[in-house]
PDB file of N, CA and C in Angstrom:
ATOM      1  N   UNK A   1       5.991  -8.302  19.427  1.00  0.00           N
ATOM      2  CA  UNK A   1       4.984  -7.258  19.366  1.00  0.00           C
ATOM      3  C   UNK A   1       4.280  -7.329  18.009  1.00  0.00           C
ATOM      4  N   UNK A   2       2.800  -7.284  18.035  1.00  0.00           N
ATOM      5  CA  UNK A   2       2.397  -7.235  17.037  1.00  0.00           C
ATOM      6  C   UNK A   2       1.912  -5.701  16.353  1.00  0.00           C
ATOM      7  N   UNK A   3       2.113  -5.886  14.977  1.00  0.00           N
ATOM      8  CA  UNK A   3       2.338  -4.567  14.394  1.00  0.00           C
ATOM      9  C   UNK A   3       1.102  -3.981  13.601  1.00  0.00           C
ATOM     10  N   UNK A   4      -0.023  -3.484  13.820  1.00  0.00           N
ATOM     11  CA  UNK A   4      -1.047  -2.773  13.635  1.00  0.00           C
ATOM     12  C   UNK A   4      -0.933  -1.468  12.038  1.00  0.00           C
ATOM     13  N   UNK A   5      -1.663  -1.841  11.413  1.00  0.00           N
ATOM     14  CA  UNK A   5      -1.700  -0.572  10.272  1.00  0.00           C
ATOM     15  C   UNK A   5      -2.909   0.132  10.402  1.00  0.00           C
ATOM     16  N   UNK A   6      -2.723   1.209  10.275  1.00  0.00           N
ATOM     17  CA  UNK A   6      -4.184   2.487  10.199  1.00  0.00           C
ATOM     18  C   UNK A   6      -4.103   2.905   8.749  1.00  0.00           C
ATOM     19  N   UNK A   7      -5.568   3.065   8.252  1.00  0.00           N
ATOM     20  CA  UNK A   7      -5.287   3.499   7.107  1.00  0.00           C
ATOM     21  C   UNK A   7      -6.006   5.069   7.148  1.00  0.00           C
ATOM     22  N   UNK A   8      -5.871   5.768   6.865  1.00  0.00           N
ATOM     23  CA  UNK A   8      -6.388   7.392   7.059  1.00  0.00           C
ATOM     24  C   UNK A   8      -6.481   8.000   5.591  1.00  0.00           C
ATOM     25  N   UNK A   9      -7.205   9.041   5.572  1.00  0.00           N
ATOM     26  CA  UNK A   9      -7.365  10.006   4.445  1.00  0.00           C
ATOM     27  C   UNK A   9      -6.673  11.412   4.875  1.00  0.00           C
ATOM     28  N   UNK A  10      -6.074  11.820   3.455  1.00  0.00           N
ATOM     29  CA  UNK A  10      -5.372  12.751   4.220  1.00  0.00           C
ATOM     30  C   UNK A  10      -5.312  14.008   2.690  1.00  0.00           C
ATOM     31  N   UNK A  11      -5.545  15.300   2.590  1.00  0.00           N
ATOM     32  CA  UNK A  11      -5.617  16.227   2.043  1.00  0.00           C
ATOM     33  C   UNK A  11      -3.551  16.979   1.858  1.00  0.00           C
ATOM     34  N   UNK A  12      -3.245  16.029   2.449  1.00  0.00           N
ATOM     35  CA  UNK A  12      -1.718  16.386   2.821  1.00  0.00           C
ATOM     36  C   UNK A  12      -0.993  16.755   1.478  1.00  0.00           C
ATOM     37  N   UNK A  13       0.075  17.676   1.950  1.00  0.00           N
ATOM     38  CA  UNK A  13       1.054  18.514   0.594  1.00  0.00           C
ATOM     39  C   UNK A  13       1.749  16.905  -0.101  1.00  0.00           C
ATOM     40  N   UNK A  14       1.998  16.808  -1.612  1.00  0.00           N
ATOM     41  CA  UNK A  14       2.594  16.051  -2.158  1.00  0.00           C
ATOM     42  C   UNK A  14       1.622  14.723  -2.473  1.00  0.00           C
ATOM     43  N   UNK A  15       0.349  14.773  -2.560  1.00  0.00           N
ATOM     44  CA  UNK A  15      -0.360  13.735  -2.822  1.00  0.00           C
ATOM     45  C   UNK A  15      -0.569  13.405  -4.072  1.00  0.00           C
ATOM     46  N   UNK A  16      -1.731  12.699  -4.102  1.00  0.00           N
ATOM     47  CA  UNK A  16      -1.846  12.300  -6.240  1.00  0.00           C
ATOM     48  C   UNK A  16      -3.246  12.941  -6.036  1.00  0.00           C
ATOM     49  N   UNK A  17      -4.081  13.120  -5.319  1.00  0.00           N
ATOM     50  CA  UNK A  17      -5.051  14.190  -5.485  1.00  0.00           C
ATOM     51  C   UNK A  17      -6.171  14.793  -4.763  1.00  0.00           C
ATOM     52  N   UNK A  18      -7.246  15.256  -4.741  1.00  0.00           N
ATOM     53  CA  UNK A  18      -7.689  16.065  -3.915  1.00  0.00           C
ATOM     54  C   UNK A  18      -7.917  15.505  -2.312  1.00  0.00           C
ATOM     55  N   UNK A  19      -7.835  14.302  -2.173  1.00  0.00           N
ATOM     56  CA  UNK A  19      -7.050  12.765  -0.831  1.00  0.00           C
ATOM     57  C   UNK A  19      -7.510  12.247  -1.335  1.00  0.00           C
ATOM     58  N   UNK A  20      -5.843  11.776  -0.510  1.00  0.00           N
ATOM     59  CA  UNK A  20      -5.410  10.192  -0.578  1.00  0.00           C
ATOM     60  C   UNK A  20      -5.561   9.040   0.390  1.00  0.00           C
ATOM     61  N   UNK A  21      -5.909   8.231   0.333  1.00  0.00           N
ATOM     62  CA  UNK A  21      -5.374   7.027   1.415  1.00  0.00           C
ATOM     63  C   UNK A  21      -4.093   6.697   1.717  1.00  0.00           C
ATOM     64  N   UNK A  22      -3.696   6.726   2.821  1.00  0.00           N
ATOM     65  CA  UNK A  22      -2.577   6.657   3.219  1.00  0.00           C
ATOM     66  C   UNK A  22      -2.732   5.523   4.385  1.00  0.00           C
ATOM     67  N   UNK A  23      -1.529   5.015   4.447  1.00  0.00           N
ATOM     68  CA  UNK A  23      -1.222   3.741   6.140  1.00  0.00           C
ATOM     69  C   UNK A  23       0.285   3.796   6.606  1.00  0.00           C
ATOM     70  N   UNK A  24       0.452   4.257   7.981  1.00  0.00           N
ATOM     71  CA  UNK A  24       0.918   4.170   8.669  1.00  0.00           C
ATOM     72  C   UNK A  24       0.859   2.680   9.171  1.00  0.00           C
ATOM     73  N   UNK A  25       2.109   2.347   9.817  1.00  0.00           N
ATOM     74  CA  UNK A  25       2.394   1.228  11.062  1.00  0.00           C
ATOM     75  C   UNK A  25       2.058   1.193  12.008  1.00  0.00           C
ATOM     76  N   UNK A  26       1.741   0.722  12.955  1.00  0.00           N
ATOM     77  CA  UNK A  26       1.974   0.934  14.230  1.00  0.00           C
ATOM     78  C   UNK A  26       2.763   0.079  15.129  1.00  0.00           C
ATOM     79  N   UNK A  27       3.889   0.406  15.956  1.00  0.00           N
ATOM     80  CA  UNK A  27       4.539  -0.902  16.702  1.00  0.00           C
ATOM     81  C   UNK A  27       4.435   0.015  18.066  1.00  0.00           C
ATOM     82  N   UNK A  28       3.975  -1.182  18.903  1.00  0.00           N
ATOM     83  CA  UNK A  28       3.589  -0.105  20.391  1.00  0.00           C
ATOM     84  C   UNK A  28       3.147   1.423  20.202  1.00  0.00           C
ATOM     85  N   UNK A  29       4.302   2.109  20.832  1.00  0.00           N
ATOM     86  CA  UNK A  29       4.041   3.285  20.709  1.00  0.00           C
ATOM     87  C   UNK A  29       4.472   4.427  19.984  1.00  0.00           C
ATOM     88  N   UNK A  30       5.176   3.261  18.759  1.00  0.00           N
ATOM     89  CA  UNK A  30       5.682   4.210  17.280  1.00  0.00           C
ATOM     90  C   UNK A  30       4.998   3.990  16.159  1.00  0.00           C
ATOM     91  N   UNK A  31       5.230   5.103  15.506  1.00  0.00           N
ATOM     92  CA  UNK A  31       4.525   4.713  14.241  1.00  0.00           C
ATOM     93  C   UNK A  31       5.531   5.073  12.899  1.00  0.00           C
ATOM     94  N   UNK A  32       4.992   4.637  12.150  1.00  0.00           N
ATOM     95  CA  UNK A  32       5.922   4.828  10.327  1.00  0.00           C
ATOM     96  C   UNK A  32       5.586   6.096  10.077  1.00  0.00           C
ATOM     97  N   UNK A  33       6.582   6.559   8.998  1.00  0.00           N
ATOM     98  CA  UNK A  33       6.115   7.707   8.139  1.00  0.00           C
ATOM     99  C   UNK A  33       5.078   7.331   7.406  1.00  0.00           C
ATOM    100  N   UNK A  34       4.037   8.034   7.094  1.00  0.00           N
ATOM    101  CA  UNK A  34       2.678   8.022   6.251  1.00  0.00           C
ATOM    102  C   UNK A  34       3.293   7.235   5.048  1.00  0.00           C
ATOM    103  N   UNK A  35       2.437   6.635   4.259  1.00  0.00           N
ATOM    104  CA  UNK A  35       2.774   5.945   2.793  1.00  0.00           C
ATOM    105  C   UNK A  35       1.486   6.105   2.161  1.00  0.00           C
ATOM    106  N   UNK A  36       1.769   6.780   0.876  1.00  0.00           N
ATOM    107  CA  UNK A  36       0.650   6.687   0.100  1.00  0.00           C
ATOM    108  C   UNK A  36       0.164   5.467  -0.573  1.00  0.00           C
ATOM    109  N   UNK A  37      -1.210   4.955  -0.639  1.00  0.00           N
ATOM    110  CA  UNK A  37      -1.022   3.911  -1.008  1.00  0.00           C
ATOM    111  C   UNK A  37      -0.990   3.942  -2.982  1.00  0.00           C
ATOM    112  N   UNK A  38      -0.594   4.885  -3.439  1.00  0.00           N
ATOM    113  CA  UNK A  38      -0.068   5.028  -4.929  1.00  0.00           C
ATOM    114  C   UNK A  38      -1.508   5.100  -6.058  1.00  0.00           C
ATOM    115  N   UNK A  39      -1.216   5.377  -6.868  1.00  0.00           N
ATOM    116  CA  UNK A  39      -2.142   5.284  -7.838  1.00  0.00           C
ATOM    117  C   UNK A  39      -3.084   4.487  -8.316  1.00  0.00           C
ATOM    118  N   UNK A  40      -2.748   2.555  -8.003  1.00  0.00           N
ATOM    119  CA  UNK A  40      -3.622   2.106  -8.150  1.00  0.00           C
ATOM    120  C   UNK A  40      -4.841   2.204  -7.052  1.00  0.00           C
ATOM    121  N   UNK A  41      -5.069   2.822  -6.319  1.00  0.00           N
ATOM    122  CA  UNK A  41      -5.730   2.883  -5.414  1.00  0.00           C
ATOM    123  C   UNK A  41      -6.211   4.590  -5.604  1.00  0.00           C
ATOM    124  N   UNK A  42      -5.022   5.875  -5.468  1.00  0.00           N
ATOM    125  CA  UNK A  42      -5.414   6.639  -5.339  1.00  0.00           C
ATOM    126  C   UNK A  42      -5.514   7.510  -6.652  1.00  0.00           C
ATOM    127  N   UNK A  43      -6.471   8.635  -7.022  1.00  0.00           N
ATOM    128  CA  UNK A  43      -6.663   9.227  -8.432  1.00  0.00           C
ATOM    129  C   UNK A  43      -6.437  10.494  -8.170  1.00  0.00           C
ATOM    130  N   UNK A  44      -6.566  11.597  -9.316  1.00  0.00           N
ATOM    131  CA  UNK A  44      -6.759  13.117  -9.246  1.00  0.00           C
ATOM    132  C   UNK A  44      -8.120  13.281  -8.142  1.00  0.00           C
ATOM    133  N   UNK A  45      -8.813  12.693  -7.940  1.00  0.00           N
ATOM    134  CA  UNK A  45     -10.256  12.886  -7.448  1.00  0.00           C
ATOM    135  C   UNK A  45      -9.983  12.738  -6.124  1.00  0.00           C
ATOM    136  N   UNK A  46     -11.242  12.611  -5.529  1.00  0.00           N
ATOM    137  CA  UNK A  46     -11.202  12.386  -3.673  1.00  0.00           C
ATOM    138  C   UNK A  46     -11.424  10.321  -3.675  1.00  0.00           C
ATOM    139  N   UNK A  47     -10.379  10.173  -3.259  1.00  0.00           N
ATOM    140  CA  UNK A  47     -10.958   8.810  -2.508  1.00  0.00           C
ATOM    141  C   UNK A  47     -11.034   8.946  -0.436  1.00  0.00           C
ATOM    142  N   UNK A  48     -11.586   7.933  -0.486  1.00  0.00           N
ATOM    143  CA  UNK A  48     -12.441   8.603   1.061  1.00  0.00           C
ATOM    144  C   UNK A  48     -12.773   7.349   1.956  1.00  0.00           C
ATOM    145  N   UNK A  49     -12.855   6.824   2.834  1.00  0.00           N
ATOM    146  CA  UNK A  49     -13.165   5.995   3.758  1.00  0.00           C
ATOM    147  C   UNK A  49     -13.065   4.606   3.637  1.00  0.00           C
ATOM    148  N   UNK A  50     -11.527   4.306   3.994  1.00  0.00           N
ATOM    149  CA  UNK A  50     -11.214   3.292   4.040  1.00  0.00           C
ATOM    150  C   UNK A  50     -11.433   2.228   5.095  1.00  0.00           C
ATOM    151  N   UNK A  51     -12.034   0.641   4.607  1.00  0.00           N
ATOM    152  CA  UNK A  51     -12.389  -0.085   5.653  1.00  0.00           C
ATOM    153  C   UNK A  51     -11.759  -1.140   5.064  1.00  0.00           C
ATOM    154  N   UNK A  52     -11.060  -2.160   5.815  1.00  0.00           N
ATOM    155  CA  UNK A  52     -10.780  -2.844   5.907  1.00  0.00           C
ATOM    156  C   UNK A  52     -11.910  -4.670   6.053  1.00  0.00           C
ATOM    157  N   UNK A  53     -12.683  -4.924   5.694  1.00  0.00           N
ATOM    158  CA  UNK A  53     -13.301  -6.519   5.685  1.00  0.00           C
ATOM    159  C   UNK A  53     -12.264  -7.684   6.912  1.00  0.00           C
ATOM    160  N   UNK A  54     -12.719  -8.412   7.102  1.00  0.00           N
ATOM    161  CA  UNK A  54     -12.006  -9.694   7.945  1.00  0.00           C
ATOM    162  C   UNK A  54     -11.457 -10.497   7.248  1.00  0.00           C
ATOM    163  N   UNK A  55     -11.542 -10.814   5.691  1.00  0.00           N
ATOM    164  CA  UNK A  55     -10.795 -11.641   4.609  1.00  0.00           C
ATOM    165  C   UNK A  55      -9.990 -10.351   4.168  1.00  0.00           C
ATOM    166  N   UNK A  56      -9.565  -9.397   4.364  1.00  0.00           N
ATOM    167  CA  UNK A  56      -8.392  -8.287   4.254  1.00  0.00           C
ATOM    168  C   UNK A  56      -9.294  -8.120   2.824  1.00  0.00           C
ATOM    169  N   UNK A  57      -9.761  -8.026   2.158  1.00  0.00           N
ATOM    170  CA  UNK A  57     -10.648  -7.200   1.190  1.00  0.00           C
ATOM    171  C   UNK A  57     -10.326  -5.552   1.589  1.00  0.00           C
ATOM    172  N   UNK A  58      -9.682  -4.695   0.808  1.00  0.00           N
ATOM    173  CA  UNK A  58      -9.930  -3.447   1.275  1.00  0.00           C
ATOM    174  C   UNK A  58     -10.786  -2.346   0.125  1.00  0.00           C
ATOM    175  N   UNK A  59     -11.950  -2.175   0.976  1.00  0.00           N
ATOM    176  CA  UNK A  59     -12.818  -1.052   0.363  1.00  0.00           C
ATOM    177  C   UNK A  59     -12.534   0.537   1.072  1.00  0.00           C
ATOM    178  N   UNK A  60     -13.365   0.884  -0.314  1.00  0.00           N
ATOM    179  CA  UNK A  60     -13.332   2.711  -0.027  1.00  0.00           C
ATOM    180  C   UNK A  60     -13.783   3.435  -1.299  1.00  0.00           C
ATOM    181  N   UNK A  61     -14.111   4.649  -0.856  1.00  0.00           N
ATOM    182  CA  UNK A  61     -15.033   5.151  -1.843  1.00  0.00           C
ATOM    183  C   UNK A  61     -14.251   5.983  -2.357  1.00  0.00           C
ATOM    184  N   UNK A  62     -14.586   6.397  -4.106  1.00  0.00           N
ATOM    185  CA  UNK A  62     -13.822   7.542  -4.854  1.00  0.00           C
ATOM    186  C   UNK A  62     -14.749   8.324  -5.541  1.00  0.00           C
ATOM    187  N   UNK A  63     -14.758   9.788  -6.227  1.00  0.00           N
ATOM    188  CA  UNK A  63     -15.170  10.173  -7.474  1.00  0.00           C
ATOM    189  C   UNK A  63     -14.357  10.284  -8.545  1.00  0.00           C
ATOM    190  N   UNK A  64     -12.790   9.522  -8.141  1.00  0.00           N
ATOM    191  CA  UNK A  64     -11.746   9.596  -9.247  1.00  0.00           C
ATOM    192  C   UNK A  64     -11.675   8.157 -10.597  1.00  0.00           C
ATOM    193  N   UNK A  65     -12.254   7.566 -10.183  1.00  0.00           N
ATOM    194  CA  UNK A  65     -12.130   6.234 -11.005  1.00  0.00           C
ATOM    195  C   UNK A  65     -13.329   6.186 -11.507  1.00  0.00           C
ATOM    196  N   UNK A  66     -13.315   5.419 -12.744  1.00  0.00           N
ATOM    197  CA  UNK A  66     -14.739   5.088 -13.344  1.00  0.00           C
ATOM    198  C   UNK A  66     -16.073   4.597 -12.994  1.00  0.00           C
ATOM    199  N   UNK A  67     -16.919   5.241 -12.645  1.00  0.00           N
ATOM    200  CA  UNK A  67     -18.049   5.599 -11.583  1.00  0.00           C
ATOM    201  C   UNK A  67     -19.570   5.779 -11.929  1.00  0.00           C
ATOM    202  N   UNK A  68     -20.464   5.028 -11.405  1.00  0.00           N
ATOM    203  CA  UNK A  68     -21.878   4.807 -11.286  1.00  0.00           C
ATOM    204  C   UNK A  68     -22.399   6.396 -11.722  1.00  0.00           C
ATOM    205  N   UNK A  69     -21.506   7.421 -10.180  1.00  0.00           N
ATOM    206  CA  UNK A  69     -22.212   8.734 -10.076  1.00  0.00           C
ATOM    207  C   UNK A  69     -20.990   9.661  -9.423  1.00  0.00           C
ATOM    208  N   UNK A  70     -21.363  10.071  -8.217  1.00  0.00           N
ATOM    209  CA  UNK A  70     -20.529  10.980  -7.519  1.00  0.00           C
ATOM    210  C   UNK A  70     -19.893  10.316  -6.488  1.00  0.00           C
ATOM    211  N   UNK A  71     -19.879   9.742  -5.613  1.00  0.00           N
ATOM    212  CA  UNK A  71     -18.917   8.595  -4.719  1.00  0.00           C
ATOM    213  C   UNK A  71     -19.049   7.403  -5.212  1.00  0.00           C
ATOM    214  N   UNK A  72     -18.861   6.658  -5.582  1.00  0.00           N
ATOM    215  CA  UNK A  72     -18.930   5.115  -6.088  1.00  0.00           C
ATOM    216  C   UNK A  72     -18.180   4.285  -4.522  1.00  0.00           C
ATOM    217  N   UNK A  73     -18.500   2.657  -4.161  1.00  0.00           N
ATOM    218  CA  UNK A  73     -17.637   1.919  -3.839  1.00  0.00           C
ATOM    219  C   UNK A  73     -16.743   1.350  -4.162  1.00  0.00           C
ATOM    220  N   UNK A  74     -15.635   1.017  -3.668  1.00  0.00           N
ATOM    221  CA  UNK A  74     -14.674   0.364  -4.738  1.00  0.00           C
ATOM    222  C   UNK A  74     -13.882  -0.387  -3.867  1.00  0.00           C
ATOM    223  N   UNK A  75     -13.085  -1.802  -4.327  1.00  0.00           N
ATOM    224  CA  UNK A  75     -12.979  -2.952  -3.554  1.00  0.00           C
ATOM    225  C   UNK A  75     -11.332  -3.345  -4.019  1.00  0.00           C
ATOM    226  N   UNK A  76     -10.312  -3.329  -3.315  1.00  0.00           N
ATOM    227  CA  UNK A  76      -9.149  -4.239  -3.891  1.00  0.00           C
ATOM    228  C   UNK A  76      -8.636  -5.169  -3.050  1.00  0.00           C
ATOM    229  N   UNK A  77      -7.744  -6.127  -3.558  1.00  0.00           N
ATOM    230  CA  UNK A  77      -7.178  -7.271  -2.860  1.00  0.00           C
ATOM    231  C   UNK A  77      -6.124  -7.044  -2.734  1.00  0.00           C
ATOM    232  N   UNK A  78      -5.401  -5.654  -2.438  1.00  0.00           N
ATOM    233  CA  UNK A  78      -3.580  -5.726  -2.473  1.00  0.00           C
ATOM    234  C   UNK A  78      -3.224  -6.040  -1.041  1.00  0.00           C
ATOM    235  N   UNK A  79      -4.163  -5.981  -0.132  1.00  0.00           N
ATOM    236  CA  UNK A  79      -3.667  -6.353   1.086  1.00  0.00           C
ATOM    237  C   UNK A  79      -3.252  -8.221   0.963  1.00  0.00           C
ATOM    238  N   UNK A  80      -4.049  -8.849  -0.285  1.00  0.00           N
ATOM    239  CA  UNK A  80      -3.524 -10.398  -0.466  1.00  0.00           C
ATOM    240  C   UNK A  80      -3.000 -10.558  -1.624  1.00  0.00           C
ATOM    241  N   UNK A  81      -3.197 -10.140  -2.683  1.00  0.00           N
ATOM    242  CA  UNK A  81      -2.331  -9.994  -3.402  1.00  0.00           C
ATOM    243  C   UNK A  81      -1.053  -8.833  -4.135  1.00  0.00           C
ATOM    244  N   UNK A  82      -1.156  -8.210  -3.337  1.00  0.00           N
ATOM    245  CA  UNK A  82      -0.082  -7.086  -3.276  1.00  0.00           C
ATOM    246  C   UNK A  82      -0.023  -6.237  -4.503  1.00  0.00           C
ATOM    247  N   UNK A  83      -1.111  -6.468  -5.732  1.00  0.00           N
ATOM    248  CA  UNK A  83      -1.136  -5.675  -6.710  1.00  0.00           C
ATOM    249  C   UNK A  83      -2.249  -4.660  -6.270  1.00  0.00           C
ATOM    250  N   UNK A  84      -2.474  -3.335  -6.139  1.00  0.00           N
ATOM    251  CA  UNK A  84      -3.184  -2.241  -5.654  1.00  0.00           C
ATOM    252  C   UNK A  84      -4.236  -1.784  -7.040  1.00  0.00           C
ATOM    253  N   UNK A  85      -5.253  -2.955  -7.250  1.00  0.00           N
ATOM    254  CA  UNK A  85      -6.361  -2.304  -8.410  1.00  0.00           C
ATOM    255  C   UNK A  85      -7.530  -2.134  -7.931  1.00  0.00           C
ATOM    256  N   UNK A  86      -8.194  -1.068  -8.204  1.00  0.00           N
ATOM    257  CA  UNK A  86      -9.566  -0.381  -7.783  1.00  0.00           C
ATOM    258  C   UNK A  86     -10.408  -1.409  -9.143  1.00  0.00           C
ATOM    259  N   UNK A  87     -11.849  -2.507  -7.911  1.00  0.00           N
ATOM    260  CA  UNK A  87     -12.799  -2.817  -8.742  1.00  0.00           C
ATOM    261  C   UNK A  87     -13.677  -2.229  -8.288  1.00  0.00           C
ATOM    262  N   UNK A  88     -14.817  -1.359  -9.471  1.00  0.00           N
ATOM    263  CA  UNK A  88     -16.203  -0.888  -8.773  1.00  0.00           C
ATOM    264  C   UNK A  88     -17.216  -1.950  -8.398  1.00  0.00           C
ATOM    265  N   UNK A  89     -17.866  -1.825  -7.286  1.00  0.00           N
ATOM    266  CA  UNK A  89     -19.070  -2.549  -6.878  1.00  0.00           C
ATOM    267  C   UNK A  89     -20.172  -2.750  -7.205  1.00  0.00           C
ATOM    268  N   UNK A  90     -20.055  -1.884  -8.688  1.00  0.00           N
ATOM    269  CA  UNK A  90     -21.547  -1.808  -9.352  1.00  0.00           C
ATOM    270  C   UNK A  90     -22.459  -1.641  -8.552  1.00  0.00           C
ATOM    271  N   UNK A  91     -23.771  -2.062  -9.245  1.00  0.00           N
ATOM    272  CA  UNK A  91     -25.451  -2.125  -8.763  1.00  0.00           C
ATOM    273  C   UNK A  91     -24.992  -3.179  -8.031  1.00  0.00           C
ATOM    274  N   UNK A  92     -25.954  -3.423  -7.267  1.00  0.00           N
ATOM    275  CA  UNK A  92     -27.046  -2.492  -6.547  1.00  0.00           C
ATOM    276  C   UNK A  92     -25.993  -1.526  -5.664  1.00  0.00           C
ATOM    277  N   UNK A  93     -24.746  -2.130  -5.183  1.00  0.00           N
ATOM    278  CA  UNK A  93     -23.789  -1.416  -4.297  1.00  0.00           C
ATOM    279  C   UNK A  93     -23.843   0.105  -4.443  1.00  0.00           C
ATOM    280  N   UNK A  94     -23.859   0.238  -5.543  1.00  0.00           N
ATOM    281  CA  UNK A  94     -23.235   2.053  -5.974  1.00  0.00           C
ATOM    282  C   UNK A  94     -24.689   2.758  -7.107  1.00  0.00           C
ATOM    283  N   UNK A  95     -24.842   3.741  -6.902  1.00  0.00           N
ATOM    284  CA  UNK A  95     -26.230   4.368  -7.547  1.00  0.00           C
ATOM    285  C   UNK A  95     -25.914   6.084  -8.684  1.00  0.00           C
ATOM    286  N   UNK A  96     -26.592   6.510  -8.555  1.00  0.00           N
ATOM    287  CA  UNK A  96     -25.823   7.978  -9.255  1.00  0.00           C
ATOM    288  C   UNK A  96     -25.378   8.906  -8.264  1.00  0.00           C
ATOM    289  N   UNK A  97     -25.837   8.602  -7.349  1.00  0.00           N
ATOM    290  CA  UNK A  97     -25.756   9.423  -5.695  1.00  0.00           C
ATOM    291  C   UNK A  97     -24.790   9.212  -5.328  1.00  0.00           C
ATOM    292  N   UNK A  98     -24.244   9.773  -4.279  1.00  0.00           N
ATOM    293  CA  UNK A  98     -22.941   8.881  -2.977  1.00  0.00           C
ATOM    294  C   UNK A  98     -22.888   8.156  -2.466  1.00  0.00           C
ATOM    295  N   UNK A  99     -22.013   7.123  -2.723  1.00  0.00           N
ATOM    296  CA  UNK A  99     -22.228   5.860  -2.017  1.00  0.00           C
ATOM    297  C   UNK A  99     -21.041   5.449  -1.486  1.00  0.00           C
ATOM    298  N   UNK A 100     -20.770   5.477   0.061  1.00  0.00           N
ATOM    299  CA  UNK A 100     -19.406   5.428   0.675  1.00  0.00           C
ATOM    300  C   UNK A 100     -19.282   4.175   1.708  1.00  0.00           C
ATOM    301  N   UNK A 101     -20.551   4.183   2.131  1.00  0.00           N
ATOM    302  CA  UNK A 101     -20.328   2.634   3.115  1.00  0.00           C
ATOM    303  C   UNK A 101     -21.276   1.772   2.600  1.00  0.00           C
ATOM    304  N   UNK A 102     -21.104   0.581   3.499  1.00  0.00           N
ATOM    305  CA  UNK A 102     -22.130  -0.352   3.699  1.00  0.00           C
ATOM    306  C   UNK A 102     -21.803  -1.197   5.233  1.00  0.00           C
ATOM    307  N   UNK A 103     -23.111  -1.619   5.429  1.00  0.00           N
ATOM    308  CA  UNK A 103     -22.944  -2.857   6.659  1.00  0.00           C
ATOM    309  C   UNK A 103     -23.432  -4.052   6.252  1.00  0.00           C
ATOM    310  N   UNK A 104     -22.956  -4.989   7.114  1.00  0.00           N
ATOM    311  CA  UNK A 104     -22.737  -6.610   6.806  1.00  0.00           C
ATOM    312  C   UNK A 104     -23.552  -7.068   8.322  1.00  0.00           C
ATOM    313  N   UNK A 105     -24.516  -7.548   8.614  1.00  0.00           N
ATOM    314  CA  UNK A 105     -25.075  -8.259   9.583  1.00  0.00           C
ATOM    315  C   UNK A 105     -24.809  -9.915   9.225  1.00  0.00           C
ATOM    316  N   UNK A 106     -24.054 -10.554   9.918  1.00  0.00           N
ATOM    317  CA  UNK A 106     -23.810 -11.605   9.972  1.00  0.00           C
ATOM    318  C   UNK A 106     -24.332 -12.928  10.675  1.00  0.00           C
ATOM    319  N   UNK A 107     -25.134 -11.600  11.195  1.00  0.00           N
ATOM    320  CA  UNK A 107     -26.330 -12.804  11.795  1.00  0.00           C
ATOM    321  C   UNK A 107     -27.644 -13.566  10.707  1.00  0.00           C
TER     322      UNK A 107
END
């Protein structure tokens, strides 16, 4: 069976701050206890909408880490290298405004 992770935001009691990113397992029709994904990832601030890339790149937006403006993007590789560090996306990616997604046309 192959084993599926969700990653969710969650306002939940015992976090590191106003939400967190969190991932669950999934195997069939069980799942793990929630896991925070810890500090390098999560801050006192809101981080918020986690996406996952096809080279396991995992992005998501914060106002807790060092920041353009009020949501910034922000990019880590712990899904390949297993160390959990928030890089910002700079310009043009991120502005003084909110900036939480983007799309990729691959055509």
């Amino acid at each position: 069976m192959i084993t599926k992770t969700l990653y969710f935001v969650s306002d939940r009691e015992g976090g590191i701050g106003q939400t967190d990113i969190y991932k669950v397992d999934i195997n069939g029709a069980s799942y793990s206890e929630p896991e925070n994904l810890g500090e390098g990832i999560n801050t006192e601030g809101r981080e918020m909408f986690p996406f996952v890339a096809k080279d396991s790149t995992f992005y998501f937006s914060s106002d807790g880490h060092l920041n353009l403006g009020l949501l910034d993007i922000f990019k880590s590789n712990f899904l390949k290298e297993g160390k959990a560090e928030a890089k910002n996306m700079a310009a043009p990616y991120n502005s003084r405004a909110n900036d939480f997604s983007s799309f990729v046309n691959p055509a």
